[in-house]
N, C-alpha and C. Protein backbone atom coordinates (compact mmCIF):
# COMPACT_ATOMS: atom_id res chain seq x y z
N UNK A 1 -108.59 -198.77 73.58
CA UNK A 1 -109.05 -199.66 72.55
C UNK A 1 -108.35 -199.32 71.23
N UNK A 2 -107.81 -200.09 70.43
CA UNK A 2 -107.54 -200.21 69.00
C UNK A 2 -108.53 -200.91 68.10
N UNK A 3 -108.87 -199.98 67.04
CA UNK A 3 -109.67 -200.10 65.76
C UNK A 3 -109.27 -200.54 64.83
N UNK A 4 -109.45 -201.55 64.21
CA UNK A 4 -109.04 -202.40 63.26
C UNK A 4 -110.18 -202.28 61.99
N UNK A 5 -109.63 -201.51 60.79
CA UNK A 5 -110.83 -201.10 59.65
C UNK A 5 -110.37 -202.33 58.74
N UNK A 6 -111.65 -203.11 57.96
CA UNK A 6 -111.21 -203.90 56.91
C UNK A 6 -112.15 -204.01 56.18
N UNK A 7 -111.90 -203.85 55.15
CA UNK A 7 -113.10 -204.13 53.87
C UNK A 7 -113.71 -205.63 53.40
N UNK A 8 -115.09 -205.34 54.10
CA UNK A 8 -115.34 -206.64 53.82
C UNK A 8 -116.76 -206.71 53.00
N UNK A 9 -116.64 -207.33 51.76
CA UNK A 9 -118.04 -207.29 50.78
C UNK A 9 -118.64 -205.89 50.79
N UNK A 10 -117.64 -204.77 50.07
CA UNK A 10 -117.86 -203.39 49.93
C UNK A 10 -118.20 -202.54 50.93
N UNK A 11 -118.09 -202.84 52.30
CA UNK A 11 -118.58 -202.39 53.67
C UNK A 11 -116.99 -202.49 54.58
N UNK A 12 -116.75 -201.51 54.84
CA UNK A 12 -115.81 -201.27 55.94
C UNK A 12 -116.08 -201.42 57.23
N UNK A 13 -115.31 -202.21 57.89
CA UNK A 13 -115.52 -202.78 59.56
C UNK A 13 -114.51 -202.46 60.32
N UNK A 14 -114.85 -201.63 61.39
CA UNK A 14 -114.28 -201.94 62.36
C UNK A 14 -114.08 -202.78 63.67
N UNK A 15 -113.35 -202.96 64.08
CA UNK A 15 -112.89 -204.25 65.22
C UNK A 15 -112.54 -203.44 66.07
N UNK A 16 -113.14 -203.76 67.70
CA UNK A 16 -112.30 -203.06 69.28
C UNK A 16 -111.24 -204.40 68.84
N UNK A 17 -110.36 -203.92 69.54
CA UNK A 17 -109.34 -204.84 69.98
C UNK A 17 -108.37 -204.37 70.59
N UNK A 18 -108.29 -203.18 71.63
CA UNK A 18 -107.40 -202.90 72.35
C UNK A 18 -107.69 -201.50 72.85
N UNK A 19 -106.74 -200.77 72.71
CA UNK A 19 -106.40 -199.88 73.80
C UNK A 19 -107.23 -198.62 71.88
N UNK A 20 -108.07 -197.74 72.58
CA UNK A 20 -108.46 -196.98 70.98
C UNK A 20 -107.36 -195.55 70.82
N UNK A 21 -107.67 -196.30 69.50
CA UNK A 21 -106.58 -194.88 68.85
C UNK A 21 -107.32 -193.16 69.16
N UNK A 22 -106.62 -192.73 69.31
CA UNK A 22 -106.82 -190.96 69.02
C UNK A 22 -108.26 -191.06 67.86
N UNK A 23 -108.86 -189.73 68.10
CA UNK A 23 -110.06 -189.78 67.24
C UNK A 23 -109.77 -189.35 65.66
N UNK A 24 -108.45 -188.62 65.96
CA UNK A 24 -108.05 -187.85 64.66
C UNK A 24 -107.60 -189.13 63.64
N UNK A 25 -107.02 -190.04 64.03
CA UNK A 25 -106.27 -190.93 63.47
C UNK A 25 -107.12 -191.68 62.78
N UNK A 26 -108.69 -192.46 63.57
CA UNK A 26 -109.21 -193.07 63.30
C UNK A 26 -110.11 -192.20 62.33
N UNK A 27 -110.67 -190.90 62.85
CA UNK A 27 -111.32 -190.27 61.11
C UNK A 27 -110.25 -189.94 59.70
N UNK A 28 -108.89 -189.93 60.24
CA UNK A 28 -108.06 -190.03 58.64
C UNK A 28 -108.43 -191.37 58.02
N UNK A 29 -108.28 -192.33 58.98
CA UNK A 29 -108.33 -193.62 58.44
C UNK A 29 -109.53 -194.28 57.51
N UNK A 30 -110.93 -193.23 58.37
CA UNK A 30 -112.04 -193.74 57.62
C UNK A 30 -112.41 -192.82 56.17
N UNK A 31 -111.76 -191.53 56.25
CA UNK A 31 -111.66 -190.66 55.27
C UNK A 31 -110.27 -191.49 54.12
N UNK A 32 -109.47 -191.76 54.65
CA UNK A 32 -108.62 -192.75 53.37
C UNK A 32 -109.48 -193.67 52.60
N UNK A 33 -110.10 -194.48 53.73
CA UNK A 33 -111.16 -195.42 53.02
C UNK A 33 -112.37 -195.27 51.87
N UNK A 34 -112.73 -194.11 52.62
CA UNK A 34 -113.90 -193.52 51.58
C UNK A 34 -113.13 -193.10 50.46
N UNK A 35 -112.20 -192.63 50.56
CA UNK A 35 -111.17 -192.44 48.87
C UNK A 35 -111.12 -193.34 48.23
N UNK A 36 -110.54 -194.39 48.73
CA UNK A 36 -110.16 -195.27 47.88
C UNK A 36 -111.65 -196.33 47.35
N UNK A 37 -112.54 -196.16 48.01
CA UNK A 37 -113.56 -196.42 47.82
C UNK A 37 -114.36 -195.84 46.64
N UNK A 38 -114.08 -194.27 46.73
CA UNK A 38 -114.82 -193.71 45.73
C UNK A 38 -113.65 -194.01 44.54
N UNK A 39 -112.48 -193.86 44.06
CA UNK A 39 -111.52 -194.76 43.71
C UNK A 39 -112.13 -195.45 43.02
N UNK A 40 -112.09 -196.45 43.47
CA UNK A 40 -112.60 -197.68 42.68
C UNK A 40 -113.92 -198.21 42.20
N UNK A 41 -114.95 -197.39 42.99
CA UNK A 41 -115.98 -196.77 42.17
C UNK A 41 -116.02 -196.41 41.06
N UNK A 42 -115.02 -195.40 40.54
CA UNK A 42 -114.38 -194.60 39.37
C UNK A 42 -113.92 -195.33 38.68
N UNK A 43 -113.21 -195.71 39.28
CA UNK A 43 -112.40 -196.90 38.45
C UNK A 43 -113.33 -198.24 37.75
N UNK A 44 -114.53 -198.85 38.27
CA UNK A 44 -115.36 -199.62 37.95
C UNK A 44 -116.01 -198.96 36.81
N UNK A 45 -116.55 -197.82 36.94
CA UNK A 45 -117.47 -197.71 36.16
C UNK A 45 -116.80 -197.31 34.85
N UNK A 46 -115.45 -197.08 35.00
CA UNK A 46 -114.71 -195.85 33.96
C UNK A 46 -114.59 -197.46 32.72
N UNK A 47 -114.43 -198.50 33.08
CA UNK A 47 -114.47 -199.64 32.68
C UNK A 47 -115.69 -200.80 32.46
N UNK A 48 -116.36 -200.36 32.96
CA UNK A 48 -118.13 -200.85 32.54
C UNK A 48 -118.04 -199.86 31.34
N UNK A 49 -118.10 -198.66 31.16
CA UNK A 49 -118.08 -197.55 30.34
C UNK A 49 -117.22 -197.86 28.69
N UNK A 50 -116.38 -198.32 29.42
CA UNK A 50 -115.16 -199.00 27.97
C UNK A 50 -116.07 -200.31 27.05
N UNK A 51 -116.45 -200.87 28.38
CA UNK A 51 -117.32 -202.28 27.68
C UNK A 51 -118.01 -201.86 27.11
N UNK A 52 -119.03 -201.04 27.51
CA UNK A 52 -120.32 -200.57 26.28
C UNK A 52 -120.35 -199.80 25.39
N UNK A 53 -119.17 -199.76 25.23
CA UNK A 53 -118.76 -198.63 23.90
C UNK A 53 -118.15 -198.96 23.11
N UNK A 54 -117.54 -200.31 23.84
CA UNK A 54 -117.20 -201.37 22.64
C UNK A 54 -118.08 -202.28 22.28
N UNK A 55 -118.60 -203.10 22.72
CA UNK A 55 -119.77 -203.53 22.31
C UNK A 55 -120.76 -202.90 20.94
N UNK A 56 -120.90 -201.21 22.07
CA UNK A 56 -121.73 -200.74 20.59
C UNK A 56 -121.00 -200.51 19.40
N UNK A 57 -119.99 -200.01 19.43
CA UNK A 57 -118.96 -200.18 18.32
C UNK A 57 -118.87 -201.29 17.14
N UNK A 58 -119.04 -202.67 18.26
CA UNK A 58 -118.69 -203.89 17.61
C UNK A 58 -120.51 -203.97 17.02
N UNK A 59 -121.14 -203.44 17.49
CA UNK A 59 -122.79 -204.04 17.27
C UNK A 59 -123.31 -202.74 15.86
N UNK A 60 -122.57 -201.90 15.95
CA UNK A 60 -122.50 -200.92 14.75
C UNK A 60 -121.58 -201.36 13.56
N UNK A 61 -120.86 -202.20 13.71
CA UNK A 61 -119.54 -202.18 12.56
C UNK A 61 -120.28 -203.75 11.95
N UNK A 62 -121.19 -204.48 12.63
CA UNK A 62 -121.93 -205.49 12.08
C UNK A 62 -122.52 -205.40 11.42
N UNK A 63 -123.23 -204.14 11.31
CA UNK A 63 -124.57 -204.11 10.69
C UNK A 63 -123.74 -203.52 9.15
N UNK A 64 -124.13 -203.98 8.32
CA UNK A 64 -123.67 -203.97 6.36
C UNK A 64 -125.24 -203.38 5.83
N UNK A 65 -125.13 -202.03 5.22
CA UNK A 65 -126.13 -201.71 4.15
C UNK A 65 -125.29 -201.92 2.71
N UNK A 66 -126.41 -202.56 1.99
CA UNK A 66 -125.83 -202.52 0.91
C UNK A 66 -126.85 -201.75 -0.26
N UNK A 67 -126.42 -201.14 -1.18
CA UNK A 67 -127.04 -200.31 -2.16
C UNK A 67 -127.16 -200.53 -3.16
């Protein structure tokens, strides 16, 4: 049998479809995945993170005391 991994709506799938790979091959493959997964995890939030710090930035530089 061959394993076919694909990311689908943040969930990784595999597919039989043939003759299966070696076991070693197929846990590199799911260990790549989880990288790049946590990846872009990192990468999401490192940028949600940018937004709200600009925001507060922009929601601090609004506010005018005057004396």
């Amino acid at each position: 049998m061959i394993y076919i991994m694909t990311l689908s709506i943040n969930k990784f799938m595999l597919y039989d479809v043939g003759n299966a790979k070696q076991p070693s091959i197929l846990s590199q493959m799911i260990a790549e995945a989880h990288e790049i997964r946590e990846k872009q995890n990192a990468h999401r939030a490192h940028i949600i993170n940018n937004v709200a710090i600009k925001s507060q930035n922009q929601a601090e530089d609004s506010v005018h005391t005057f004396d």
